[in-house]
Protein backbone atom coordinates (compact mmCIF):
# COMPACT_ATOMS: atom_id res chain seq x y z
CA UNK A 1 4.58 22.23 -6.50
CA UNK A 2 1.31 20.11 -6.13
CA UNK A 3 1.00 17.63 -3.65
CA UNK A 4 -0.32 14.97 -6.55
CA UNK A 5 2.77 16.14 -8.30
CA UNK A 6 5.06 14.38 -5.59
CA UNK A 7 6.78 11.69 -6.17
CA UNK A 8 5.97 8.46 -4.10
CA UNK A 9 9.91 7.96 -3.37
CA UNK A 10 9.02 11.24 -0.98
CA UNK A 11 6.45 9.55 1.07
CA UNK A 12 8.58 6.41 1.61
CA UNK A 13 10.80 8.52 2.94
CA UNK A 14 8.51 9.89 5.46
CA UNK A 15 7.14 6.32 6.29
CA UNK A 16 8.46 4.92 9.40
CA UNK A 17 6.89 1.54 8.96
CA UNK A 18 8.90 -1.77 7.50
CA UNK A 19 7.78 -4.00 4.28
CA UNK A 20 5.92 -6.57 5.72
CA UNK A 21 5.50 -9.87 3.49
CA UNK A 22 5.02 -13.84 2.97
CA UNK A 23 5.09 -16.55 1.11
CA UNK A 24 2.39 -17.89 -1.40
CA UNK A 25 2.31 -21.11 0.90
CA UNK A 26 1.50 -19.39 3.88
CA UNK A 27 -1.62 -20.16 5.44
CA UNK A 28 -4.36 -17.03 5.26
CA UNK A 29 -4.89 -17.25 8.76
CA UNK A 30 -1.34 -16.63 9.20
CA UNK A 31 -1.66 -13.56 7.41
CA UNK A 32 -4.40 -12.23 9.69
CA UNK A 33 -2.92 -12.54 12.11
CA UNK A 34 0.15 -10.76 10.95
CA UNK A 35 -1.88 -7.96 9.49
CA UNK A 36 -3.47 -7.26 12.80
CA UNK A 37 0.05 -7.09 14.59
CA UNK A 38 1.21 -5.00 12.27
CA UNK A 39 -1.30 -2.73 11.96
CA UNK A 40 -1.83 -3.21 8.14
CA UNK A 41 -4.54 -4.08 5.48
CA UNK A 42 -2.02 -5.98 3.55
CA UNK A 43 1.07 -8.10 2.98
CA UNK A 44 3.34 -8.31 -0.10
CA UNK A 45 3.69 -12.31 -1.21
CA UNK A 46 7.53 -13.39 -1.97
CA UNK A 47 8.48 -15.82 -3.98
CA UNK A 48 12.55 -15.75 -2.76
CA UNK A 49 13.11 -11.82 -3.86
CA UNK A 50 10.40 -12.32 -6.50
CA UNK A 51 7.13 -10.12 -5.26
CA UNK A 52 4.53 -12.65 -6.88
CA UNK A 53 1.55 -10.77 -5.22
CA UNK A 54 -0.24 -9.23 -2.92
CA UNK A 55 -2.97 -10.17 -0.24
CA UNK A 56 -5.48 -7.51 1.58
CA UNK A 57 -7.96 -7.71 4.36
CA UNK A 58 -10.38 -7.04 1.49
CA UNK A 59 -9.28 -10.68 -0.69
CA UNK A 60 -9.98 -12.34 2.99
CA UNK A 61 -13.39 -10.91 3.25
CA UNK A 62 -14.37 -11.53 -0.17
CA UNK A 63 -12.46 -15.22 -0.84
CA UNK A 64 -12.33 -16.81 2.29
CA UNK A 65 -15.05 -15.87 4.63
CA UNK A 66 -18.50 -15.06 1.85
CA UNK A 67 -16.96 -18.65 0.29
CA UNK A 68 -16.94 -20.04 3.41
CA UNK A 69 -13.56 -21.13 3.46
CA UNK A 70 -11.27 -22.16 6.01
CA UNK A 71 -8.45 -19.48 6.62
CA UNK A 72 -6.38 -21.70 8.20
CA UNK A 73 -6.63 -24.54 5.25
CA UNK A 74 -6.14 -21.79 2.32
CA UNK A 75 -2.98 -21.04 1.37
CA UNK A 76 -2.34 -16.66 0.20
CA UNK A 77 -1.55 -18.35 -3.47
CA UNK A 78 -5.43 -19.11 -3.91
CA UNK A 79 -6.79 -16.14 -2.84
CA UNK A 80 -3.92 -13.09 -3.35
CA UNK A 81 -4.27 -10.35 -6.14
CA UNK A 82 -1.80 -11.87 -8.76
CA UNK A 83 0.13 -10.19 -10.68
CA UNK A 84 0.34 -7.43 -8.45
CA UNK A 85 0.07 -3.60 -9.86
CA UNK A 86 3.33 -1.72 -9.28
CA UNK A 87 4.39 1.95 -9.48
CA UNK A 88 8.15 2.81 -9.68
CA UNK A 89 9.23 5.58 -7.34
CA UNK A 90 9.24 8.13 -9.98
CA UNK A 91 5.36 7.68 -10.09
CA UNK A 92 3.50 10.81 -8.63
CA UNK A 93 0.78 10.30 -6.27
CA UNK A 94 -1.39 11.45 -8.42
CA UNK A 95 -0.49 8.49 -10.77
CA UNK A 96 -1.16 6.60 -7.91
CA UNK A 97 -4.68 7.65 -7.00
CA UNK A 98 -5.89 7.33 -10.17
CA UNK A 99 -4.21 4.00 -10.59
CA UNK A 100 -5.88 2.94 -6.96
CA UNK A 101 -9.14 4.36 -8.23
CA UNK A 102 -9.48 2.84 -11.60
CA UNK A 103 -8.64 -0.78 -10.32
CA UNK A 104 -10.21 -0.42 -7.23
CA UNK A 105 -7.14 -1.05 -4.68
CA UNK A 106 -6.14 0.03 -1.76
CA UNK A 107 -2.10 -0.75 -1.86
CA UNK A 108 0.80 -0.43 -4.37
CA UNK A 109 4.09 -1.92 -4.19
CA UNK A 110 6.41 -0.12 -5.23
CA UNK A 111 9.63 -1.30 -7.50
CA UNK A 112 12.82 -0.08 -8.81
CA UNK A 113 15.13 -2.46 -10.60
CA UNK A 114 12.08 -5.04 -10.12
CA UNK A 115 13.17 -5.16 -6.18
CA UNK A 116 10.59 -3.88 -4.09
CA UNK A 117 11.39 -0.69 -2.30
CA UNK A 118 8.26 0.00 -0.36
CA UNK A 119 4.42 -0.13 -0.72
CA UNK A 120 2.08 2.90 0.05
CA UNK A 121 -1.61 2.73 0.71
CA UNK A 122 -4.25 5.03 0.07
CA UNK A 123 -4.14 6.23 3.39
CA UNK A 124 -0.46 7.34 3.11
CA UNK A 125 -1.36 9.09 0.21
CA UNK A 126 -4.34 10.94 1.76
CA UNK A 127 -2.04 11.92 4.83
CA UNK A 128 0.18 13.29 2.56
CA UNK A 129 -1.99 15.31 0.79
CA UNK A 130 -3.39 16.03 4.22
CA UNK A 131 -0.42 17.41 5.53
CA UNK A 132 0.90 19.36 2.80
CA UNK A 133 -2.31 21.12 2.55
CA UNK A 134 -1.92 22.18 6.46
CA UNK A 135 2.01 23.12 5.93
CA UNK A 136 0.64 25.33 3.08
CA UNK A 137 -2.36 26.95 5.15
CA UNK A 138 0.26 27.70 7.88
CA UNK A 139 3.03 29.39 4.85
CA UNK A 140 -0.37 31.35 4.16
CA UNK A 141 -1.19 32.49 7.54
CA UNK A 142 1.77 33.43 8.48
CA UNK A 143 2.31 35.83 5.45
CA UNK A 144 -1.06 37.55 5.32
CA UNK A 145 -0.20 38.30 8.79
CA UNK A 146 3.44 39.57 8.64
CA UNK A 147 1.94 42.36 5.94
């Protein structure tokens, strides 16, 4: 099977890391600061168990700082990606790459029931591809040299 052909409740299998989110009156700064303890490029906004939206390093850049705002004044509802896209879990990663490509994003939630189950990025998907690629090259090796 293809990698694109795998389905994206595979890689959140794989994925060690939690679903990190916030709520639309948190403060941006607040977010930042999150993001860079976490190690992420963005945070899922929660509205009780309602996902609402989502906020990236990328909405920072471009709505806070080139508007010169004040990240610790601006509350995620002003400035987050709203409504978010979604994928289910039966979505391929191929679905997702094109979806990521065409709307120019870097991160997907990802539903089922409308509860949020995880959120991949493009670089999980790239890894993935990545490392299926190598697992095949290795399958390869190994026969050509057992003939």
């Amino acid at each position: 099977m293809s990698e694109l052909a795998t389905k994206i409740t595979t890689v959140l299998k794989r994925k060690k890391r939690g679903i990190w989110s916030v709520a639309p009156t948190t403060s941006v700064y607040h977010c930042m600061e999150m993001m860079a303890e976490k190690e992420i490029g963005a945070l899922l906004v929660m509205q009780e168990d309602q996902l609402v939206g989502v906020i990236s390093e990328r909405d920072y850049a471009r709505k806070v700082i080139l508007q010169g705002r004040s990240s610790k004044d601006t509350e995620v509802s002003e400035i987050m990606a709203a409504p978010p896209l979604c994928v289910s879990p039966e979505h391929t990663i191929g679905d997702c790459m094109i979806t990521m490509t065409r709307s120019r994003i870097r991160h997907l939630p990802v539903l089922e029931n409308e509860k949020v189950v995880g959120i991949v990025s493009i670089g999980d998907l790239v890894n993935w591809i990545i490392s299926e690629q190598e697992e095949t090259i290795r399958h390869l090796e190994a026969y050509i040299c057992g003939m």
